[in-house]
C-alpha atoms as a PDB file:
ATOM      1  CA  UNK A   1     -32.143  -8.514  -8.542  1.00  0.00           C
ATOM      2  CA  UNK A   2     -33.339 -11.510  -6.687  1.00  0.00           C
ATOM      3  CA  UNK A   3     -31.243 -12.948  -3.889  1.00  0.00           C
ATOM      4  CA  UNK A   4     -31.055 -16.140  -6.264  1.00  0.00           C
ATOM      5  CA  UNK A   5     -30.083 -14.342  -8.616  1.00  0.00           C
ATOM      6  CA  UNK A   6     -27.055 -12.703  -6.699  1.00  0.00           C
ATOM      7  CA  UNK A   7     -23.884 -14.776  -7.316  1.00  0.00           C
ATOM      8  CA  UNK A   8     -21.242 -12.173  -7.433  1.00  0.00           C
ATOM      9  CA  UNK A   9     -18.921 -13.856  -5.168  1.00  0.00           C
ATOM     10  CA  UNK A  10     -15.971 -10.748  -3.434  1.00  0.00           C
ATOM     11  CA  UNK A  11     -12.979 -11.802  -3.553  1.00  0.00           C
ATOM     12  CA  UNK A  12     -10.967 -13.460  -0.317  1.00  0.00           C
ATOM     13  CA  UNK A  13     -14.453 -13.042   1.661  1.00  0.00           C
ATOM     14  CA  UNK A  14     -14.192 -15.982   4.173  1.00  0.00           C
ATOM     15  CA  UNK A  15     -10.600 -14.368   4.658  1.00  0.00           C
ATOM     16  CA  UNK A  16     -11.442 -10.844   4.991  1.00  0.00           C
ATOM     17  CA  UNK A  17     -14.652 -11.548   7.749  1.00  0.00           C
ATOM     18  CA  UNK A  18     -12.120 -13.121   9.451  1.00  0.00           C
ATOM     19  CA  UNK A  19      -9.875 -11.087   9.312  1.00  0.00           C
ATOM     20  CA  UNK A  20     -12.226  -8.093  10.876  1.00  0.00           C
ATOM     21  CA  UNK A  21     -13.382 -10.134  13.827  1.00  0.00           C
ATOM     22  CA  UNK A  22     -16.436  -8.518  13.875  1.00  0.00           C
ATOM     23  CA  UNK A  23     -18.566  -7.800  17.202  1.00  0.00           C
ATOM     24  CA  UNK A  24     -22.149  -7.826  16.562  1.00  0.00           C
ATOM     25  CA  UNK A  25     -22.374  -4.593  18.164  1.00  0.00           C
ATOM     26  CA  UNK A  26     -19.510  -2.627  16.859  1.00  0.00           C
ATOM     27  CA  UNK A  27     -19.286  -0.032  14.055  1.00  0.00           C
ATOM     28  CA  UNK A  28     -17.612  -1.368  10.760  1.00  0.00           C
ATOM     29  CA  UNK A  29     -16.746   0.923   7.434  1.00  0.00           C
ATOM     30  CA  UNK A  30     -16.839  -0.525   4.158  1.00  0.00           C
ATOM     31  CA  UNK A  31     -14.811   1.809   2.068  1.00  0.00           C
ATOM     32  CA  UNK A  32     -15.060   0.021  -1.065  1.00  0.00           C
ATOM     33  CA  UNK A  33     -19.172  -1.114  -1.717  1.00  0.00           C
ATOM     34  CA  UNK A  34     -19.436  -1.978  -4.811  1.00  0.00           C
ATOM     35  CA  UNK A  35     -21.489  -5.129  -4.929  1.00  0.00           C
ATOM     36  CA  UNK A  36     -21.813  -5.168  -1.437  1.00  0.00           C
ATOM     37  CA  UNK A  37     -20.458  -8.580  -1.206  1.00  0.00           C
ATOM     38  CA  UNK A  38     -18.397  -7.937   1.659  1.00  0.00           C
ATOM     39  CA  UNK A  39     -20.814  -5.508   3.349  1.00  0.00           C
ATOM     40  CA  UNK A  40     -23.679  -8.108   3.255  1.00  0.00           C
ATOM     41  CA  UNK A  41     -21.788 -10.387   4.851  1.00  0.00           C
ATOM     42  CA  UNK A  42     -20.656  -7.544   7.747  1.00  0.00           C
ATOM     43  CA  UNK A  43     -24.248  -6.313   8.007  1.00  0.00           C
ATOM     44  CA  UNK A  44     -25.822 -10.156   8.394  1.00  0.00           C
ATOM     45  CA  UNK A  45     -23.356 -10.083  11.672  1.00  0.00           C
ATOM     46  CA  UNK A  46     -24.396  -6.847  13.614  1.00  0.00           C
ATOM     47  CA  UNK A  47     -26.879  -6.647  15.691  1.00  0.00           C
ATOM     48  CA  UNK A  48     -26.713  -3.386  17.373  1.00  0.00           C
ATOM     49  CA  UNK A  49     -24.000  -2.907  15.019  1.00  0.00           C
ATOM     50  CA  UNK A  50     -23.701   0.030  12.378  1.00  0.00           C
ATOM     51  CA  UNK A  51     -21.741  -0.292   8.841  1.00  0.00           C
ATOM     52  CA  UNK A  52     -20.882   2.362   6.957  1.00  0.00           C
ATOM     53  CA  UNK A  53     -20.508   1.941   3.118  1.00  0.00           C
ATOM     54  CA  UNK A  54     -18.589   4.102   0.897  1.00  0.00           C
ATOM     55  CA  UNK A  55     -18.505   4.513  -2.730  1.00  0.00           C
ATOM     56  CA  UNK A  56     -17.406   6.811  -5.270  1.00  0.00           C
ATOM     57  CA  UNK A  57     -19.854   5.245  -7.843  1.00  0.00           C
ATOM     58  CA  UNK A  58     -23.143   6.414  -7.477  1.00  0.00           C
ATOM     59  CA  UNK A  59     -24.285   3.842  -9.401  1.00  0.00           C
ATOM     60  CA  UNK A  60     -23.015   0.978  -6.574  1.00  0.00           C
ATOM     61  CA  UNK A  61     -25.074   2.897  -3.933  1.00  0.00           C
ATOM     62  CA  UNK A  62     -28.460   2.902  -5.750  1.00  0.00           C
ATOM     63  CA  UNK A  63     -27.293  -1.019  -6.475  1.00  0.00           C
ATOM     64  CA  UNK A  64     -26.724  -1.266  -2.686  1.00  0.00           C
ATOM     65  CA  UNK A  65     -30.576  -0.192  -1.714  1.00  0.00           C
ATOM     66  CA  UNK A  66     -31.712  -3.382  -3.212  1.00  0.00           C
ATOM     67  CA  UNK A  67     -28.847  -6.123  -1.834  1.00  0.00           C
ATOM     68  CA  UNK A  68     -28.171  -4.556   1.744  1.00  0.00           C
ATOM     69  CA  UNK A  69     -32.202  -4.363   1.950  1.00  0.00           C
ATOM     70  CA  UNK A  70     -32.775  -6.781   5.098  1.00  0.00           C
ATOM     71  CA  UNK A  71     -30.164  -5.049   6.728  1.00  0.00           C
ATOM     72  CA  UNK A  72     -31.098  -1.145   5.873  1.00  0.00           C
ATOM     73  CA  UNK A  73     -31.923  -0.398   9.351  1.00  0.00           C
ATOM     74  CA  UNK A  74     -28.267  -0.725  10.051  1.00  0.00           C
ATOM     75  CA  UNK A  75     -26.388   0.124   6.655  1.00  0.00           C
ATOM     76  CA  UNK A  76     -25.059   4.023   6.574  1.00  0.00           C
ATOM     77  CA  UNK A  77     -24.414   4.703   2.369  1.00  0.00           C
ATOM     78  CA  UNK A  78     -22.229   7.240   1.217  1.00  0.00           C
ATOM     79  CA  UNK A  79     -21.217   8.628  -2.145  1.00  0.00           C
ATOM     80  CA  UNK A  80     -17.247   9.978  -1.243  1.00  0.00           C
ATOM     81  CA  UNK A  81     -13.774   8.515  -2.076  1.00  0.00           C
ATOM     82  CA  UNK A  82     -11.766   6.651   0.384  1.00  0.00           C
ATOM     83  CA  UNK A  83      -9.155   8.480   0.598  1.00  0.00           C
ATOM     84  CA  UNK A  84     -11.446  11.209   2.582  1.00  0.00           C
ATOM     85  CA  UNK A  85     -11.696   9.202   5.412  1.00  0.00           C
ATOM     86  CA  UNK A  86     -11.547  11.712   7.706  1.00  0.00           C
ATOM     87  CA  UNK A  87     -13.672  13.720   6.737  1.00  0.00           C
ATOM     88  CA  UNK A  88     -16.769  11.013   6.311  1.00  0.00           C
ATOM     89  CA  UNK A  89     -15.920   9.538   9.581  1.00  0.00           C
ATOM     90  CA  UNK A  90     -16.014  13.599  11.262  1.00  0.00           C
ATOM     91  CA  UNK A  91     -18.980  13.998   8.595  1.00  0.00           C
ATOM     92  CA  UNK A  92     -21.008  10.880  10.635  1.00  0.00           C
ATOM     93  CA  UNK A  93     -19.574  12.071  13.937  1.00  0.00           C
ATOM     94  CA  UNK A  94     -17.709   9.131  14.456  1.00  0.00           C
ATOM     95  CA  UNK A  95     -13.807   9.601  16.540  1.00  0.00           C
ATOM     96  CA  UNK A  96     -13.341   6.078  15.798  1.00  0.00           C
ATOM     97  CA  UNK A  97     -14.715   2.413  14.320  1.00  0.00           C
ATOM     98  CA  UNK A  98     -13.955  -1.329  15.103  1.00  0.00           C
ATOM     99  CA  UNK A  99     -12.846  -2.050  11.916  1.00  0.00           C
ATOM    100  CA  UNK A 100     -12.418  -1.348   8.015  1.00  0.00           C
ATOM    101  CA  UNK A 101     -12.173  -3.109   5.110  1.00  0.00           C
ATOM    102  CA  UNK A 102     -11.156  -1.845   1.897  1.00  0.00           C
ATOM    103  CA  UNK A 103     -11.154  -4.074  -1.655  1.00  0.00           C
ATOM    104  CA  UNK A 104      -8.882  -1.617  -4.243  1.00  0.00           C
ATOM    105  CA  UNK A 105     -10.419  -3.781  -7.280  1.00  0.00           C
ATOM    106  CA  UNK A 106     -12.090  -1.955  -9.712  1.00  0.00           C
ATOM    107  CA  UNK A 107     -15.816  -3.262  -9.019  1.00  0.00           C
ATOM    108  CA  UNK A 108     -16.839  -5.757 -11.905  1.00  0.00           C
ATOM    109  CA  UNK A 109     -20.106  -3.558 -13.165  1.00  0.00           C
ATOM    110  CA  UNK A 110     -17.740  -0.655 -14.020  1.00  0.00           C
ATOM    111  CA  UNK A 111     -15.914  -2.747 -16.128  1.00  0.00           C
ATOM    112  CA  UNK A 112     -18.782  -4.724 -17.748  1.00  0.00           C
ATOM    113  CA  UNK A 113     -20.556  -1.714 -18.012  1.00  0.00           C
ATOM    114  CA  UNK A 114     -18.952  -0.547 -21.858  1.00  0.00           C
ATOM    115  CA  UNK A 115     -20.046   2.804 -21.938  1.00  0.00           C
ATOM    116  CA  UNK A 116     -17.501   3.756 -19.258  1.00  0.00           C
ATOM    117  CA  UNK A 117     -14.939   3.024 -21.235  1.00  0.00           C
ATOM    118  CA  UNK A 118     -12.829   1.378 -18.941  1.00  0.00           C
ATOM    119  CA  UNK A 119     -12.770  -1.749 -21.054  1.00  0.00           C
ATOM    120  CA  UNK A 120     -10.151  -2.208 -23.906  1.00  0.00           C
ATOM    121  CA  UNK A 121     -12.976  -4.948 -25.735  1.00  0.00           C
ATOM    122  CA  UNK A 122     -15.837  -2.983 -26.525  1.00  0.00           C
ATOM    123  CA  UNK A 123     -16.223   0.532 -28.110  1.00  0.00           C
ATOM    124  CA  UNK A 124     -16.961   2.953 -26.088  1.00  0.00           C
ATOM    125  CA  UNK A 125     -16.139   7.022 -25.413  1.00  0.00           C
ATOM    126  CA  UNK A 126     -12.738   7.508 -23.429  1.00  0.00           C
ATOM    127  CA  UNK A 127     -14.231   8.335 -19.556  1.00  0.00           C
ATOM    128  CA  UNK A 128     -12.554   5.378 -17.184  1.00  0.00           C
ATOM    129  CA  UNK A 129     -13.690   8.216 -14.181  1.00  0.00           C
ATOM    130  CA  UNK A 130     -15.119   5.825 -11.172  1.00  0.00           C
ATOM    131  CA  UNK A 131     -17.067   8.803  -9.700  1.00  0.00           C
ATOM    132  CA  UNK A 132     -18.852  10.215 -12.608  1.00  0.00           C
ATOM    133  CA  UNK A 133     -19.000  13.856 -11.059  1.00  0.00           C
ATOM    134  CA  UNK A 134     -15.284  14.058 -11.263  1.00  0.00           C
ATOM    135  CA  UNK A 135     -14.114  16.417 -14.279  1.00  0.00           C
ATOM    136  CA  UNK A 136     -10.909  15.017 -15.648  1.00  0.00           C
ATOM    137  CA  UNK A 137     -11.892  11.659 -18.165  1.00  0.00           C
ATOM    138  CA  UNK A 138      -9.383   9.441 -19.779  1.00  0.00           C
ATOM    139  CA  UNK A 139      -9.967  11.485 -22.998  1.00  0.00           C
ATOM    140  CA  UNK A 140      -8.534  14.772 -21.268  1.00  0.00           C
ATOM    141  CA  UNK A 141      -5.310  12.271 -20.624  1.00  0.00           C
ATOM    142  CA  UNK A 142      -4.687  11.051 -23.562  1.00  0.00           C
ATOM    143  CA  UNK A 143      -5.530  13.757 -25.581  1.00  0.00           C
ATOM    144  CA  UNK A 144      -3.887  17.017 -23.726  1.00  0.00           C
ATOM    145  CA  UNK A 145      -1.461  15.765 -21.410  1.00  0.00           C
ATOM    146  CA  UNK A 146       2.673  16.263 -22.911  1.00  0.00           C
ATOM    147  CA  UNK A 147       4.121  13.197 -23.877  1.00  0.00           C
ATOM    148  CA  UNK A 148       6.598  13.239 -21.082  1.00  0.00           C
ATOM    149  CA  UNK A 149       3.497  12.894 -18.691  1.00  0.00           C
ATOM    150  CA  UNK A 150       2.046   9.919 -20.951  1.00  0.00           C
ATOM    151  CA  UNK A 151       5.205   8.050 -20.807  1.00  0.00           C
ATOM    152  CA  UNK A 152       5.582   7.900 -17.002  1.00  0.00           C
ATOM    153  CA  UNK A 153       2.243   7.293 -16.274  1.00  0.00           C
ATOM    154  CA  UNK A 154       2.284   4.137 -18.371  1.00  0.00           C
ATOM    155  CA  UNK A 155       5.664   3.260 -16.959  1.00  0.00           C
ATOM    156  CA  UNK A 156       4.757   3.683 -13.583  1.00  0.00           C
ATOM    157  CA  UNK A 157       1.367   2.869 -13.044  1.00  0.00           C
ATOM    158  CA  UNK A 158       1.467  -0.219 -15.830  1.00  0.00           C
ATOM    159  CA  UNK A 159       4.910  -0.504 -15.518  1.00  0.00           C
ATOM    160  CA  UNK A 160       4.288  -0.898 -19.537  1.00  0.00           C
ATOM    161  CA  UNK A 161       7.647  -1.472 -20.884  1.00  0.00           C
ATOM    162  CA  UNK A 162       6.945   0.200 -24.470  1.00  0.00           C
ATOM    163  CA  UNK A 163       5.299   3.355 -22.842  1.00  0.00           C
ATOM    164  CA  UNK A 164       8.081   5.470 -24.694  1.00  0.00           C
ATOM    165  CA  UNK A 165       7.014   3.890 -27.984  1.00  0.00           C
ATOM    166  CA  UNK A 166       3.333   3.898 -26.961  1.00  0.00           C
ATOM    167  CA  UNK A 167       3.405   7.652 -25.349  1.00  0.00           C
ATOM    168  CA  UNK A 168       4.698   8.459 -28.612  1.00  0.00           C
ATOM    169  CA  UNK A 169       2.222   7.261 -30.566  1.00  0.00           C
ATOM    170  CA  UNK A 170      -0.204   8.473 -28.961  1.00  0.00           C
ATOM    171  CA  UNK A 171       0.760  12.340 -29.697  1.00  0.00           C
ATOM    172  CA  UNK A 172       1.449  11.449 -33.615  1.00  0.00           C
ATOM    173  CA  UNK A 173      -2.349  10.172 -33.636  1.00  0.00           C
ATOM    174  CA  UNK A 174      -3.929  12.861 -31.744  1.00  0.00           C
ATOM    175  CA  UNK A 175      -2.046  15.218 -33.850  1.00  0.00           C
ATOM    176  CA  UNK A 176      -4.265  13.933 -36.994  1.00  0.00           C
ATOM    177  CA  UNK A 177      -7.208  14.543 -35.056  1.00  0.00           C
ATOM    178  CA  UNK A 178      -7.623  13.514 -31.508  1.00  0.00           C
ATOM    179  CA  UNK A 179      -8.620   9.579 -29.961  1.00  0.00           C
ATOM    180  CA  UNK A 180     -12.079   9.530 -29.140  1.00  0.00           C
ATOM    181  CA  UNK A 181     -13.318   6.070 -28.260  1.00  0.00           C
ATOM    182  CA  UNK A 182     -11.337   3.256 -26.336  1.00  0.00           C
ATOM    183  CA  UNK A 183     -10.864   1.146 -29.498  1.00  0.00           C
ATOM    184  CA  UNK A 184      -9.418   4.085 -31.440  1.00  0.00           C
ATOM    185  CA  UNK A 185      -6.673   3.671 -28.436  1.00  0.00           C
ATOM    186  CA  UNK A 186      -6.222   0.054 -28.491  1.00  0.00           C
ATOM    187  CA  UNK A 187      -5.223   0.780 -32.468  1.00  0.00           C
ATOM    188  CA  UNK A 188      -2.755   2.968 -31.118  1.00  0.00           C
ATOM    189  CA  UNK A 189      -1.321   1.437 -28.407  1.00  0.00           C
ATOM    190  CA  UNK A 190      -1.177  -1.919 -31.216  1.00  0.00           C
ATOM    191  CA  UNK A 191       0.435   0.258 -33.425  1.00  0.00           C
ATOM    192  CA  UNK A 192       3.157   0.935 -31.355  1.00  0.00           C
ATOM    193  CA  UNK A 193       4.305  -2.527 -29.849  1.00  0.00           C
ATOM    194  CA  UNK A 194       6.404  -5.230 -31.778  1.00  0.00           C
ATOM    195  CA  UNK A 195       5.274  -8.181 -33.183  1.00  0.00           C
ATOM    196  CA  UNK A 196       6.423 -10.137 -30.238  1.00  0.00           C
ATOM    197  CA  UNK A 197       4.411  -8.065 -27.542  1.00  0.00           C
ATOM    198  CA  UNK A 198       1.085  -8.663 -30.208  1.00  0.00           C
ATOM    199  CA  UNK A 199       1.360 -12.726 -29.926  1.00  0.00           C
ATOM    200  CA  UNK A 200       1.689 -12.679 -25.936  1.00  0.00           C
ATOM    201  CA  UNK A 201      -1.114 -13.958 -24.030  1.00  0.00           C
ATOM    202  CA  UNK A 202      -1.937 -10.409 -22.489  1.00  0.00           C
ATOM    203  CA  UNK A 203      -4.257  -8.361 -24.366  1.00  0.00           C
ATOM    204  CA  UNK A 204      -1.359  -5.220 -26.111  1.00  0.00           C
ATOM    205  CA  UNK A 205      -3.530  -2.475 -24.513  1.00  0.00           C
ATOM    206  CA  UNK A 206      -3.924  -4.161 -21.408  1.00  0.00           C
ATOM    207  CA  UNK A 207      -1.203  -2.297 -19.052  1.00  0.00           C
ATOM    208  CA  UNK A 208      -1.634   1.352 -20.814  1.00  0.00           C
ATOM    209  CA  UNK A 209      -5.542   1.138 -19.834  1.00  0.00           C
ATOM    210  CA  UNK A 210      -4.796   0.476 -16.291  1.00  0.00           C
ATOM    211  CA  UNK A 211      -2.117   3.013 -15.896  1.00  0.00           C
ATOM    212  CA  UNK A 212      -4.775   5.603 -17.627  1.00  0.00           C
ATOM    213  CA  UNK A 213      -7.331   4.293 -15.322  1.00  0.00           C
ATOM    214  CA  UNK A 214      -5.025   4.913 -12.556  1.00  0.00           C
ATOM    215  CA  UNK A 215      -4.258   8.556 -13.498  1.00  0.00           C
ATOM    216  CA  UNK A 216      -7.845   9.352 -13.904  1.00  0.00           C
ATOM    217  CA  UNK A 217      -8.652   8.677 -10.364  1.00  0.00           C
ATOM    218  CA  UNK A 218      -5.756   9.584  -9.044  1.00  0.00           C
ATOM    219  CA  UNK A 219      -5.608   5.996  -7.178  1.00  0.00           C
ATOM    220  CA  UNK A 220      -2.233   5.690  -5.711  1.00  0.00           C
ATOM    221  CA  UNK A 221      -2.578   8.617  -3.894  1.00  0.00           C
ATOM    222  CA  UNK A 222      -6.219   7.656  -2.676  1.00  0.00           C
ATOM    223  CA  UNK A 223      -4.621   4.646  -1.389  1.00  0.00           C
ATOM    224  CA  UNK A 224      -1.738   6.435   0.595  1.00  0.00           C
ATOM    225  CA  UNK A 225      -4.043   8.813   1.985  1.00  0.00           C
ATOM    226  CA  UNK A 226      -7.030   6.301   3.077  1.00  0.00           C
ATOM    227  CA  UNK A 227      -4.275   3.958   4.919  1.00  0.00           C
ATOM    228  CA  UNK A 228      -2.637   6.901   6.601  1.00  0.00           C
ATOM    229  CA  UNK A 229      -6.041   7.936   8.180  1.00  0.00           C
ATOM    230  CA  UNK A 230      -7.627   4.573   8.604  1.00  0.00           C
ATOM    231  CA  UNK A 231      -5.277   3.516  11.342  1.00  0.00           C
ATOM    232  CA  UNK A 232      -5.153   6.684  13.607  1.00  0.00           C
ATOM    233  CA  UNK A 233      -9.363   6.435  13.533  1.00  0.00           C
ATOM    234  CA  UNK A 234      -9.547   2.910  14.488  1.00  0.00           C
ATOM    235  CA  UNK A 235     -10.652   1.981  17.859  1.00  0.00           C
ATOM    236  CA  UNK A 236      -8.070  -0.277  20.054  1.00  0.00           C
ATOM    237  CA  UNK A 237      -8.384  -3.491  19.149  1.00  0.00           C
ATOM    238  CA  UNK A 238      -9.916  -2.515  15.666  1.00  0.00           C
ATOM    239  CA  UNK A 239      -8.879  -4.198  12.441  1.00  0.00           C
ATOM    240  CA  UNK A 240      -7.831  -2.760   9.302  1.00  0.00           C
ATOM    241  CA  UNK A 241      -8.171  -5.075   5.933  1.00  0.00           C
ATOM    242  CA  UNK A 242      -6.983  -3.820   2.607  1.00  0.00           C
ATOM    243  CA  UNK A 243      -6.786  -5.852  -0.644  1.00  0.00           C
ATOM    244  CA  UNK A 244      -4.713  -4.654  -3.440  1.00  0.00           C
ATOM    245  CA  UNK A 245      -4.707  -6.167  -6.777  1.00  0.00           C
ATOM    246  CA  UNK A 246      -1.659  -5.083  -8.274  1.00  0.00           C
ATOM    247  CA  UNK A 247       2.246  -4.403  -6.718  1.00  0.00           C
ATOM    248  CA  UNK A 248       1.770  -0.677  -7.045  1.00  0.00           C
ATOM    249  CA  UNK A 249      -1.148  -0.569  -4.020  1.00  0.00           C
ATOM    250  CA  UNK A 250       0.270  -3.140  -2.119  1.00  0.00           C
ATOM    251  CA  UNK A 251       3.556  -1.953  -2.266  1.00  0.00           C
ATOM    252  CA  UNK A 252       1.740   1.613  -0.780  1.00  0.00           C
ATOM    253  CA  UNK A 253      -0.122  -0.678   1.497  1.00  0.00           C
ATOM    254  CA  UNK A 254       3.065  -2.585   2.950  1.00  0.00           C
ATOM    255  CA  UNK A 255       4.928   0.377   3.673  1.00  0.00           C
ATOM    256  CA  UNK A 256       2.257   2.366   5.048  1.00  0.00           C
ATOM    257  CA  UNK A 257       1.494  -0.116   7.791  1.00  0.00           C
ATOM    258  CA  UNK A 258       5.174  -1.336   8.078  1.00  0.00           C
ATOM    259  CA  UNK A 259       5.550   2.644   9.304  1.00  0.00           C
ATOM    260  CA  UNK A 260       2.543   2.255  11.574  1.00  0.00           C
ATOM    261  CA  UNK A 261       3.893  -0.779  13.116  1.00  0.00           C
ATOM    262  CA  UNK A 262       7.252   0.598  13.825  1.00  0.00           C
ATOM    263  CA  UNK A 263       7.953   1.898  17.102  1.00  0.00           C
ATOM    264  CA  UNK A 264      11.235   3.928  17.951  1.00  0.00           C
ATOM    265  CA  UNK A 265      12.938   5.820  15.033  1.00  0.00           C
ATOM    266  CA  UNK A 266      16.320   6.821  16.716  1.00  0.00           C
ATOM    267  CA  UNK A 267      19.459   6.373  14.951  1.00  0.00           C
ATOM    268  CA  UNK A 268      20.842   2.205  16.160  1.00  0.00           C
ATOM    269  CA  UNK A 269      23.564   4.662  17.786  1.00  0.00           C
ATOM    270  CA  UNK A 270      21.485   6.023  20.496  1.00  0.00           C
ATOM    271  CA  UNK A 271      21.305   4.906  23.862  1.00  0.00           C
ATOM    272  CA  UNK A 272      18.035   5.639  24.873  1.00  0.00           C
ATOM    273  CA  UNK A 273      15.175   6.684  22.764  1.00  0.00           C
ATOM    274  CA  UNK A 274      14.185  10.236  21.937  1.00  0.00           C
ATOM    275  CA  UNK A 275      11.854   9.935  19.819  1.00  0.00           C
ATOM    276  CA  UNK A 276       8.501   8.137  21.505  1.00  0.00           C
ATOM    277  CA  UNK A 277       7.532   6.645  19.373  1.00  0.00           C
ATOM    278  CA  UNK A 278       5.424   3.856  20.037  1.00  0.00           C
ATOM    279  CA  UNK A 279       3.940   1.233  17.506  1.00  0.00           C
ATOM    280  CA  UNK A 280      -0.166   2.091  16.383  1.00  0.00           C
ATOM    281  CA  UNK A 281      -0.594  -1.237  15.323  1.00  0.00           C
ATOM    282  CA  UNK A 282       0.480  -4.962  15.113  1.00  0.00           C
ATOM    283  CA  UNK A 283       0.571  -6.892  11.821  1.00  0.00           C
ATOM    284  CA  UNK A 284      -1.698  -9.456  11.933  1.00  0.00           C
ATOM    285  CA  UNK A 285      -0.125 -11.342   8.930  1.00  0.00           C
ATOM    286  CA  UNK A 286       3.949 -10.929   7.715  1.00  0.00           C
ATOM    287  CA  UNK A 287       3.073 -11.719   4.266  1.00  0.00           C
ATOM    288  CA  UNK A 288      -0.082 -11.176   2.249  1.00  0.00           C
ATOM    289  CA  UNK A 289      -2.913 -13.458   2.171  1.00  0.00           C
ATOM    290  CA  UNK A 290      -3.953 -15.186  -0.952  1.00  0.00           C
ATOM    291  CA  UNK A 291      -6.289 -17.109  -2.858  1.00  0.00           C
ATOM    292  CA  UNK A 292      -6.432 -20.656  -2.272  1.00  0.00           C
ATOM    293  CA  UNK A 293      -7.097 -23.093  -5.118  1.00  0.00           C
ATOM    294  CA  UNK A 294     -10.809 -23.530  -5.176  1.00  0.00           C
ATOM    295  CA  UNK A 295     -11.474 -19.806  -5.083  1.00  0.00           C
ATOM    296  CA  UNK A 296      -8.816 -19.577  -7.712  1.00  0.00           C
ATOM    297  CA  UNK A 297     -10.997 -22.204  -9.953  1.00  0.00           C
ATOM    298  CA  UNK A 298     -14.297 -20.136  -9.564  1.00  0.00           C
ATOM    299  CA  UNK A 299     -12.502 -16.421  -9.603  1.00  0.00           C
ATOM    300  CA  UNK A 300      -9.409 -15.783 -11.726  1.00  0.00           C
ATOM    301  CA  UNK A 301      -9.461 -12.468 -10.797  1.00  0.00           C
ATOM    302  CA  UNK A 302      -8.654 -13.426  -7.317  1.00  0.00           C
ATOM    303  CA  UNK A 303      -5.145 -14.336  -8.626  1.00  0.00           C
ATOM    304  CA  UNK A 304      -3.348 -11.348  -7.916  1.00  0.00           C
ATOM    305  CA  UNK A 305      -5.378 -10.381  -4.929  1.00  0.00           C
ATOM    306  CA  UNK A 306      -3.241  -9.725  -1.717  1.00  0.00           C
ATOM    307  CA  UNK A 307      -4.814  -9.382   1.579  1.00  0.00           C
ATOM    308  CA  UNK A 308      -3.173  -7.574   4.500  1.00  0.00           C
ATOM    309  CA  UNK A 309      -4.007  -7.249   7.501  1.00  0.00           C
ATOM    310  CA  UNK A 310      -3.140  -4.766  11.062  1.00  0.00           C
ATOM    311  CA  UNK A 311      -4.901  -4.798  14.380  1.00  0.00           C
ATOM    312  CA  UNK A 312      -4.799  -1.264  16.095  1.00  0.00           C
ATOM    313  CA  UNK A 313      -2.578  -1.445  19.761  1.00  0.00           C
END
C-alpha cells in the first residue's frame, strides 16, 4: 500500500498525541496496532525513542511491516492481547514505559474483512475471534452455550433489550439444526424482535453481534486487566490514553482510574489515615474527550469515541 494510498484516518489522533506528550527519546506502547495510525504518528516523533506495538491480529502486524517501514529501526511488533501487559512488558525486559495508548475499537479491516464474520451484512461462517489462534468462535456461542448464558450476554454486553426473546430464539433454531453463517443469525435475531424494533434506524442484529463479539474475546475483562497493569508499569510522569467506544469499556475505564487516582481509603470517621494510601496517578481530563465536528463529518465512527486520559504521580 502506497503512502498515497494510506488514508485510514484513527480516531481522536491530534487528541491522543497530545495527550501522550511524547519525548523523542522515551519508550511508548501501542497496545492496540491495527492500522498503525496512531503508532505512525508516535514512531515519526522518536528519535532515540522505542515503540512497542501490540496486536492480537496477526494479520495487523504483517500490515504493520509495510506502514511503520521508515520507522522499523525503532518499532518493536508483537502478536499478544492487551490485557497481558505484564507479561510483554517483563517479556521485552522493560520495568516501565513513558506512555501507552490503547484504541478498544474493533480495527476497521476485521470488520470489512467478511470472512471473519464479524459483520451482520455479508455472509460469512460464525468466527468474530480477533486473534485467530484463539479456540472458542462465535459459532461455539451461539450454538452450545444454555440459553441463560445467551440472554445475559446480549443483555449485558449489548444491553439488547429483547435478548430474552432473541436468546430464545436462538435455541429453537439451533435445535432444527444448528446456525452456521452470520446471516443465518441475523434471520434469527429478526425473527425474534417486533415490528417496531425492525423499522428503527439501527440495523435488528446490530447489538446481539457486538455482545457475541464481546464474549468471544472475552473483552471486558481484557480491558479491566490491561488498565489495572498499565498504570503500576508506567514511568513517573508517563501517560496513559485509552479510548472506549461503547459505555461498557468506558465505564471499566472510569472506574479503574477513578481507583488509581484515589488516595486514602479510611472510613470519613477516622482521624488519621491508616491505610497509605497514596494516589498513582492524576486525571488529566474529568470528563472524556470527544470528537469535534469536523472529525465527526469525515468519521462517524468517531461518534461514540471517549478519550480518557491519567498522568502517572
Amino acid at each position: 500500500m502506497s503512502e498515497q494510498s494510506y488514508t485510514h484516518k484513527p480516531v481522536l489522533l491530534e487528541e491522543c498525541i497530545q495527550a501522550l506528550a511524547i519525548r523523542p527519546e522515551g519508550i511508548y506502547l501501542d497496545g492496540t496496532l491495527g492500522r498503525a495510525g496512531h503508532s505512525r504518528e508516535i514512531a515519526r516523533r522518536l528519535t532515540s525513542g522505542r515503540l512497542i506495538c501490540v496486536d492480537r491480529d496477526r494479520a495487523a502486524l504483517d500490515a504493520a511491516e509495510e506502514r511503520l517501514a521508515p520507522w522499523r529501526d525503532k518499532v518493536t511488533l508483537v502478536h499478544s492481547n492487551f490485557g497481558e501487559l505484564d507479561a510483554i512488558l517483563d517479556g521485552l525486559g522493560l520495568d516501565g514505559v513513558d506512555g501507552m495508548l490503547f484504541d478498544l475499537g474493533v480495527s476497521s479491516p476485521q470488520l470489512d474483512d467478511p470472512s471473519r464474520g464479524f459483520s451482520y451484512m455479508a455472509d460469512a461462517p460464525l468466527d468474530m475471534r480477533m486473534d485467530k489462534t484463539d479456540t472458542l468462535t462465535a459459532r461455539t456461542v451461539v450454538n452450545e452455550w444454555p440459553q441463560e448464558e445467551l440472554r445475559r450476554i446480549l443483555w449485558q454486553y449489548g444491553e439488547e433489550r429483547y435478548a430474552p426473546a432473541i436468546a430464545g430464539a436462538i435455541v429453537r433454531a439451533r435445535d432444527k439444526g444448528g446456525i452456521e453463517t452470520t446471516l443465518q443469525l441475523v434471520e434469527v435475531i429478526r425473527s425474534a424482535m417486533p415490528a417496531s424494533a425492525l423499522r428503527e434506524k439501527q440495523h435488528p442484529a446490530k447489538r446481539s453481534f457486538q455482545a457475541i463479539r464481546i464474549a468471544v474475546n472475552d473483552e471486558l475483562s481484557s480491558v479491566d486487566k490491561m488498565v489495572r497493569a498499565a498504570v503500576p508499569r508506567l514511568k513517573t510522569g508517563g501517560r496513559l490514553a485509552v479510548i472506549s467506544f461503547h459505555s461498557l469499556e468506558d465505564r471499566i475505564v472510569k472506574n479503574a482510574l477513578a481507583e488509581f487516582a484515589k488516595g486514602c481509603t479510611c472510613p470519613p470517621d477516622f482521624p488519621v489515615c491508616v491505610c497509605g494510601k497514596k494516589p498513582q496517578i492524576k486525571l488529566i481530563n474529568r470528563k472524556p474527550i470527544v470528537s469535534g465536528a469536523a472529525e465527526l463529518e469525515e468519521n462517524p465512527r468517531a461518534r461514540s469515541a471517549k478519550l480518557r486520559v491519567a498522568e502517572k504521580l
